[in-house]
N, C-alpha and C. Protein backbone atom coordinates (compact mmCIF):
# COMPACT_ATOMS: atom_id res chain seq x y z
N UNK A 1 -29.09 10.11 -66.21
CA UNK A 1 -28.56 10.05 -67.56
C UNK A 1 -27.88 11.39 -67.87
N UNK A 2 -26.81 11.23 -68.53
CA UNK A 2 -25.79 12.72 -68.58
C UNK A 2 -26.65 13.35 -69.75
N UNK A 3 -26.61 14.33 -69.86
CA UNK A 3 -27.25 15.36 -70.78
C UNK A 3 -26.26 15.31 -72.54
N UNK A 4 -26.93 14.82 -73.35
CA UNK A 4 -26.66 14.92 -74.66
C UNK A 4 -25.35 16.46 -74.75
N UNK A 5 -24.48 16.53 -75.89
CA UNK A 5 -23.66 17.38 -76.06
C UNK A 5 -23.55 16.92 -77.64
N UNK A 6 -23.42 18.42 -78.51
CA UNK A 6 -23.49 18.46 -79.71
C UNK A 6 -22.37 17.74 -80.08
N UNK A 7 -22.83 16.86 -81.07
CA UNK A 7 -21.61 15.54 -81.55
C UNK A 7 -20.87 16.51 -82.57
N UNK A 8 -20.79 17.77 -83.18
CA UNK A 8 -20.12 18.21 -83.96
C UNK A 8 -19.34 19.41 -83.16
N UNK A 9 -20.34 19.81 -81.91
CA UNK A 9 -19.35 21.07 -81.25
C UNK A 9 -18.90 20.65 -80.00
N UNK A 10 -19.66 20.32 -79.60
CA UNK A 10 -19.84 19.99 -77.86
C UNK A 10 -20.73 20.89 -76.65
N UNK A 11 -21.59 21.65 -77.79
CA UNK A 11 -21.96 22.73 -77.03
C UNK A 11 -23.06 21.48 -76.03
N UNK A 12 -23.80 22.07 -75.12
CA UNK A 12 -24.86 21.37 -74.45
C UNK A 12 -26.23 21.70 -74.83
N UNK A 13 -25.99 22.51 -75.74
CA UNK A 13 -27.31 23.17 -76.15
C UNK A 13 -27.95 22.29 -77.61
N UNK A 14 -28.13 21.16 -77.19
CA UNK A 14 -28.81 20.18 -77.96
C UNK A 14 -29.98 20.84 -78.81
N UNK A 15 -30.55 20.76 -79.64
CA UNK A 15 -31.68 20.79 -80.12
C UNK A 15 -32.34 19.98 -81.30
N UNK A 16 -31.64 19.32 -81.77
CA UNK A 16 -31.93 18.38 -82.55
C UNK A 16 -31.28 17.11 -83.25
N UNK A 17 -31.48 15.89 -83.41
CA UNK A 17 -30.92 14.80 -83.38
C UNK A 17 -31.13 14.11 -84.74
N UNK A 18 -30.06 13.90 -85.45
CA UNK A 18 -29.85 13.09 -86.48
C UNK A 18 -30.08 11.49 -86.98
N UNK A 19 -30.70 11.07 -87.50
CA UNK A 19 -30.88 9.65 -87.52
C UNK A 19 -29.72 9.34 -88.40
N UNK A 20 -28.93 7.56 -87.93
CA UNK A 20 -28.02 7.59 -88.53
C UNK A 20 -27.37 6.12 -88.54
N UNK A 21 -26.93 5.63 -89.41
CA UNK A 21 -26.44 3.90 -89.38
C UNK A 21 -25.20 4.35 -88.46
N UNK A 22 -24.98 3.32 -87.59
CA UNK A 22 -24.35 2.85 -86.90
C UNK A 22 -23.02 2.82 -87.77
N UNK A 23 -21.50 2.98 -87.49
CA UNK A 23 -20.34 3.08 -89.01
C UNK A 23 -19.24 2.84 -87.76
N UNK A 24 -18.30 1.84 -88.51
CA UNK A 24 -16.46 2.25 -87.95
C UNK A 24 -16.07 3.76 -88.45
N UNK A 25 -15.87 4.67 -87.19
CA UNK A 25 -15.47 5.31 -87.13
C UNK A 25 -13.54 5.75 -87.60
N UNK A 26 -13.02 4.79 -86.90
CA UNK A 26 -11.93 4.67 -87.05
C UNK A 26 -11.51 3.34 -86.75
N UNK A 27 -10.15 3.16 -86.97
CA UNK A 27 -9.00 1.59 -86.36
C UNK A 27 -7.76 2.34 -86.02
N UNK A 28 -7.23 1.90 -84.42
CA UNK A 28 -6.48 2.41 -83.96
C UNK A 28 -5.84 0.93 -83.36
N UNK A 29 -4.54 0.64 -83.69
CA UNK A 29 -4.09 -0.43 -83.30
C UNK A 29 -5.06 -1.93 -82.99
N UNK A 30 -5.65 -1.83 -84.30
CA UNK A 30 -6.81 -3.13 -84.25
C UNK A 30 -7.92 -2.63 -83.66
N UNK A 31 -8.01 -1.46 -83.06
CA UNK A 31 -9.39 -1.06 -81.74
C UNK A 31 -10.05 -0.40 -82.66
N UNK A 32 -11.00 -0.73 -83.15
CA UNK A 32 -11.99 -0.44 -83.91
C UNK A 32 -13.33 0.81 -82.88
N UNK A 33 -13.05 2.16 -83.58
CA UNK A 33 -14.18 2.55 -82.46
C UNK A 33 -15.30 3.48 -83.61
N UNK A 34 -16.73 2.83 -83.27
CA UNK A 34 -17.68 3.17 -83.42
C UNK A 34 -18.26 4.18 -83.60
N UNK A 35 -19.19 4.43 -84.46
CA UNK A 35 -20.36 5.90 -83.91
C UNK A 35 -21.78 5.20 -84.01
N UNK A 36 -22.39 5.16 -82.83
CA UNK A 36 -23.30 4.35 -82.36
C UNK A 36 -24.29 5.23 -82.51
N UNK A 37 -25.20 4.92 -84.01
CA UNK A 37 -26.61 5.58 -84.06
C UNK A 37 -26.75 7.08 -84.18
N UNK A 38 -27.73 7.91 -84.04
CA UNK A 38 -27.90 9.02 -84.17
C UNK A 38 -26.93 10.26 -83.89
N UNK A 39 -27.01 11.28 -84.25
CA UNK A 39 -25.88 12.22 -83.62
C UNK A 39 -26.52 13.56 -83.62
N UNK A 40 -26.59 13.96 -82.54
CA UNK A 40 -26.82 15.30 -81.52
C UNK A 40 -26.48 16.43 -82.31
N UNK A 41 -27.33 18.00 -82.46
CA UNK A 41 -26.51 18.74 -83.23
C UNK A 41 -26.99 20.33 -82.17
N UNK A 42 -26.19 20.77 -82.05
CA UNK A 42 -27.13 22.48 -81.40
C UNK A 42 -27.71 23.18 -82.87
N UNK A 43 -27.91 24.18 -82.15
CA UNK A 43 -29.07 25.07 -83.37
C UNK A 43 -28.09 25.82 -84.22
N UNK A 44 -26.65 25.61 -83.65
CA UNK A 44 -25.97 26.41 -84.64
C UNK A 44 -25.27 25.52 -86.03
N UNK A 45 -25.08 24.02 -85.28
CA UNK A 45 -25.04 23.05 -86.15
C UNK A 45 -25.09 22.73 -87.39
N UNK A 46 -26.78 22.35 -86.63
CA UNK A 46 -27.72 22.46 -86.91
C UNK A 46 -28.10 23.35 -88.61
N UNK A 47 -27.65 24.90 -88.38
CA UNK A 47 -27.84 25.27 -89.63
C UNK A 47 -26.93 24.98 -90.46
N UNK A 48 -25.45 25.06 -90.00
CA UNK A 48 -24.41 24.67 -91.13
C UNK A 48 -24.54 23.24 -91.75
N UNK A 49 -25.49 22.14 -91.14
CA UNK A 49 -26.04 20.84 -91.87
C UNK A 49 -26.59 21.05 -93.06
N UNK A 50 -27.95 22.07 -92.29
CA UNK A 50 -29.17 22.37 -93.35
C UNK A 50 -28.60 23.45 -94.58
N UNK A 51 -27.83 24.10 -94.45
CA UNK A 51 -27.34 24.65 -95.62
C UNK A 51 -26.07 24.29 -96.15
N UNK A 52 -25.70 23.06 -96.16
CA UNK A 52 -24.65 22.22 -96.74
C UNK A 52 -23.31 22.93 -96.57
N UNK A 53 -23.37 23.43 -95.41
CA UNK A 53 -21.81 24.72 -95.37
C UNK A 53 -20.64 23.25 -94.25
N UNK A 54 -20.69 22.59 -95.32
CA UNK A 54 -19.92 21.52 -94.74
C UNK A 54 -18.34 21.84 -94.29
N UNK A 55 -17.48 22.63 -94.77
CA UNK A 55 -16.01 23.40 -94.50
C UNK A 55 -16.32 23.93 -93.02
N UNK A 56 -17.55 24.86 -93.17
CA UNK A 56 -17.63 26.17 -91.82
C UNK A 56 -18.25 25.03 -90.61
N UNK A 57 -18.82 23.75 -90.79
CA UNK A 57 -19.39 22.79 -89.96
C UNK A 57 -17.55 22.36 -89.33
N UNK A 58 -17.11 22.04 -90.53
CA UNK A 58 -15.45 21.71 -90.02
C UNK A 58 -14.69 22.35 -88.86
N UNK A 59 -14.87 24.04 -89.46
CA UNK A 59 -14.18 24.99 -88.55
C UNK A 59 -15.06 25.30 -87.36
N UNK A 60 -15.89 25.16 -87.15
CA UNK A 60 -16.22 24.89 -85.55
C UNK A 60 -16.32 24.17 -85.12
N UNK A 61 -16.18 22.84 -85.34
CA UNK A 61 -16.21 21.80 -84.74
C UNK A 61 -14.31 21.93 -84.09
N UNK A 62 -13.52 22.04 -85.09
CA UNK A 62 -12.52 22.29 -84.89
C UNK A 62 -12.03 23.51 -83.62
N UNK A 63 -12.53 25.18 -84.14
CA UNK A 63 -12.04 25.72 -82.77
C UNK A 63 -12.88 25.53 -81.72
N UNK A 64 -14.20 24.58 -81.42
CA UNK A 64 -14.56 24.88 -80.58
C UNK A 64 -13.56 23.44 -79.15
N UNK A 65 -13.33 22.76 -80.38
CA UNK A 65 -12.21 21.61 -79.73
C UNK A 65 -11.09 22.44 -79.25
N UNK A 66 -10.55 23.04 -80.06
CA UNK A 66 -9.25 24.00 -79.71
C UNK A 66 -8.94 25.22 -78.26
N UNK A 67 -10.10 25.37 -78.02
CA UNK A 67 -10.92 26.14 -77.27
C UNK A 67 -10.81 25.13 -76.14
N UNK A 68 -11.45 24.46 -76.12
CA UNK A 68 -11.59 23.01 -74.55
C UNK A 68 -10.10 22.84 -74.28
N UNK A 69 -9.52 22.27 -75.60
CA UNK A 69 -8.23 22.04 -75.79
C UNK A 69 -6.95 22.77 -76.11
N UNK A 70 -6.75 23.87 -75.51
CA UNK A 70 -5.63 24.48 -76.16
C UNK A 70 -4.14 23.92 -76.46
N UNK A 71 -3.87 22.81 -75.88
CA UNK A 71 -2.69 22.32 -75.89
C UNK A 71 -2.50 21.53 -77.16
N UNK A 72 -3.84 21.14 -77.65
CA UNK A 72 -3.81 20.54 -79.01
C UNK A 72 -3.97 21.57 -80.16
N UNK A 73 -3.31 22.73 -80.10
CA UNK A 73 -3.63 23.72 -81.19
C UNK A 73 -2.12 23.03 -82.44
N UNK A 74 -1.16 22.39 -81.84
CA UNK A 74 -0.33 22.20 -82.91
C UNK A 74 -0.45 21.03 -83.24
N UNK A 75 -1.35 20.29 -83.26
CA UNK A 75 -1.86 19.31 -84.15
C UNK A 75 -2.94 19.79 -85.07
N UNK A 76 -3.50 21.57 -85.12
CA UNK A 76 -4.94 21.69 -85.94
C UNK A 76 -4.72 21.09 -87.36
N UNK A 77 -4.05 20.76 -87.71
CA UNK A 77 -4.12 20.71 -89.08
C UNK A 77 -4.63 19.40 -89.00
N UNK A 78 -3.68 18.41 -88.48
CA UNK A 78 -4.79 16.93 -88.52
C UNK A 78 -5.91 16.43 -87.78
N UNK A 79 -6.23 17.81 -86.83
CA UNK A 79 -7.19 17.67 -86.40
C UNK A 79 -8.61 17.84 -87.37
N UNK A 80 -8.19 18.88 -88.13
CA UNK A 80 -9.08 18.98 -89.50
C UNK A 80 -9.49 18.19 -90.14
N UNK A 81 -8.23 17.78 -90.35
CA UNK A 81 -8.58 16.04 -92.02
C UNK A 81 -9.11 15.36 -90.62
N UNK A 82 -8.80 14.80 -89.58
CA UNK A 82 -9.76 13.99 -89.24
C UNK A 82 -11.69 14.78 -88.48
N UNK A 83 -11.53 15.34 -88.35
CA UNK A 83 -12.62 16.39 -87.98
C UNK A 83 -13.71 15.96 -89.24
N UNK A 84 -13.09 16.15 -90.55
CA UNK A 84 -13.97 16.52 -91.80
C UNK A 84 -13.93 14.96 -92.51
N UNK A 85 -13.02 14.04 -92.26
CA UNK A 85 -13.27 12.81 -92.19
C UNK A 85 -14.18 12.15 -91.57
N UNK A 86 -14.86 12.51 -90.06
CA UNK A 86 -15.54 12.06 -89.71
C UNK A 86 -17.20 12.81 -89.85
N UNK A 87 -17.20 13.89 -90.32
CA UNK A 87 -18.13 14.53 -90.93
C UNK A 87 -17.97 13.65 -92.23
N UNK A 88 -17.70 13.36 -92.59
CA UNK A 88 -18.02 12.89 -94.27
C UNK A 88 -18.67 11.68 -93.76
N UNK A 89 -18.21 10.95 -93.00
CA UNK A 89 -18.82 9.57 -92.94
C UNK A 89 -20.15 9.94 -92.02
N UNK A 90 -20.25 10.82 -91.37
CA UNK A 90 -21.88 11.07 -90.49
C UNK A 90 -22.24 11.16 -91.55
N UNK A 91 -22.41 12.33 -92.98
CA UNK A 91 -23.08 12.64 -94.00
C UNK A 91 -23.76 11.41 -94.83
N UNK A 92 -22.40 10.32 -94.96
CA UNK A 92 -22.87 8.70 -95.89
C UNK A 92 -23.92 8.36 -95.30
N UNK A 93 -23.78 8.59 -94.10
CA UNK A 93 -24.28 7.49 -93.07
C UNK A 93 -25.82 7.90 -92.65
N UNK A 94 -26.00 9.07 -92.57
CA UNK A 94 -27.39 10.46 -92.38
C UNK A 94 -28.47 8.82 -92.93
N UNK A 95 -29.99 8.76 -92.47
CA UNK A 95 -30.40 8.50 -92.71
C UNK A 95 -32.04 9.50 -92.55
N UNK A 96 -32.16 10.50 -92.98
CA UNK A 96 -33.41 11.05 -93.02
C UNK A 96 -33.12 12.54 -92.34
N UNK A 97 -33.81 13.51 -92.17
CA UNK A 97 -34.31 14.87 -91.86
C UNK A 97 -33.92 14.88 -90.15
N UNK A 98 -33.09 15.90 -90.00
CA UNK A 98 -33.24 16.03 -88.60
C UNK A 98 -34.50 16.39 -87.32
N UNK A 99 -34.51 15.54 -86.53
CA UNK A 99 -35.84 16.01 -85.54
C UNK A 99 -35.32 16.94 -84.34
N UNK A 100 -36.51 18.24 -84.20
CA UNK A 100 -36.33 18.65 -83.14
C UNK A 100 -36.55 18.24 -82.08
N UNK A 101 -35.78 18.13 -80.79
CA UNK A 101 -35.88 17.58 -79.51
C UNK A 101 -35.83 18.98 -78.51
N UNK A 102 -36.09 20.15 -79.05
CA UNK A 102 -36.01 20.77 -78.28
C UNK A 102 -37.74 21.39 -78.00
């Protein structure tokens, strides 16, 4: 089984996991794609969850994509609105207190 990776950074440094309804993520030419259940967070996440620093959760999720991805740096801007779009809908969707798995 591949090793969990933070659903907001990508770091590998998992430590705790979100409970969470199942939601359409997006629709892309009719292709409807998913976020299936819980979502993975590292410890750095992790705190920007627990202290509602929902913008600074944005901006690393963002450069740490930018970073993997440098060729997508001239799309950051809609990488954002959708970045913080899909943070808004994990947030609806949150169903309870995060557990440590580490």
């Amino acid at each position: 089984m591949p090793k969990p990776i933070c659903d907001f950074c990508s770091s590998p440094d998992v430590a705790f996991v979100y409970p969470a309804r199942t939601f359409a993520a997006y629709v892309f030419d009719g292709i409807v794609g998913e976020s299936v259940g819980d979502w993975a967070a590292c410890p750095t996440c992790h705190e920007l969850i627990e202290s509602d620093r929902q913008a600074d959760l944005v901006e690393r999720s963002l450069v740490t994509l930018l970073e993997r991805q440098p060729e997508m740096k001239c799309a950051a801007v809609e990488l954002r609105d959708r970045i913080r779009s899909f943070h808004v809908m994990f947030f609806c969707n949150r169903e309870g207190s995060a557990m440590s798995i580490a």
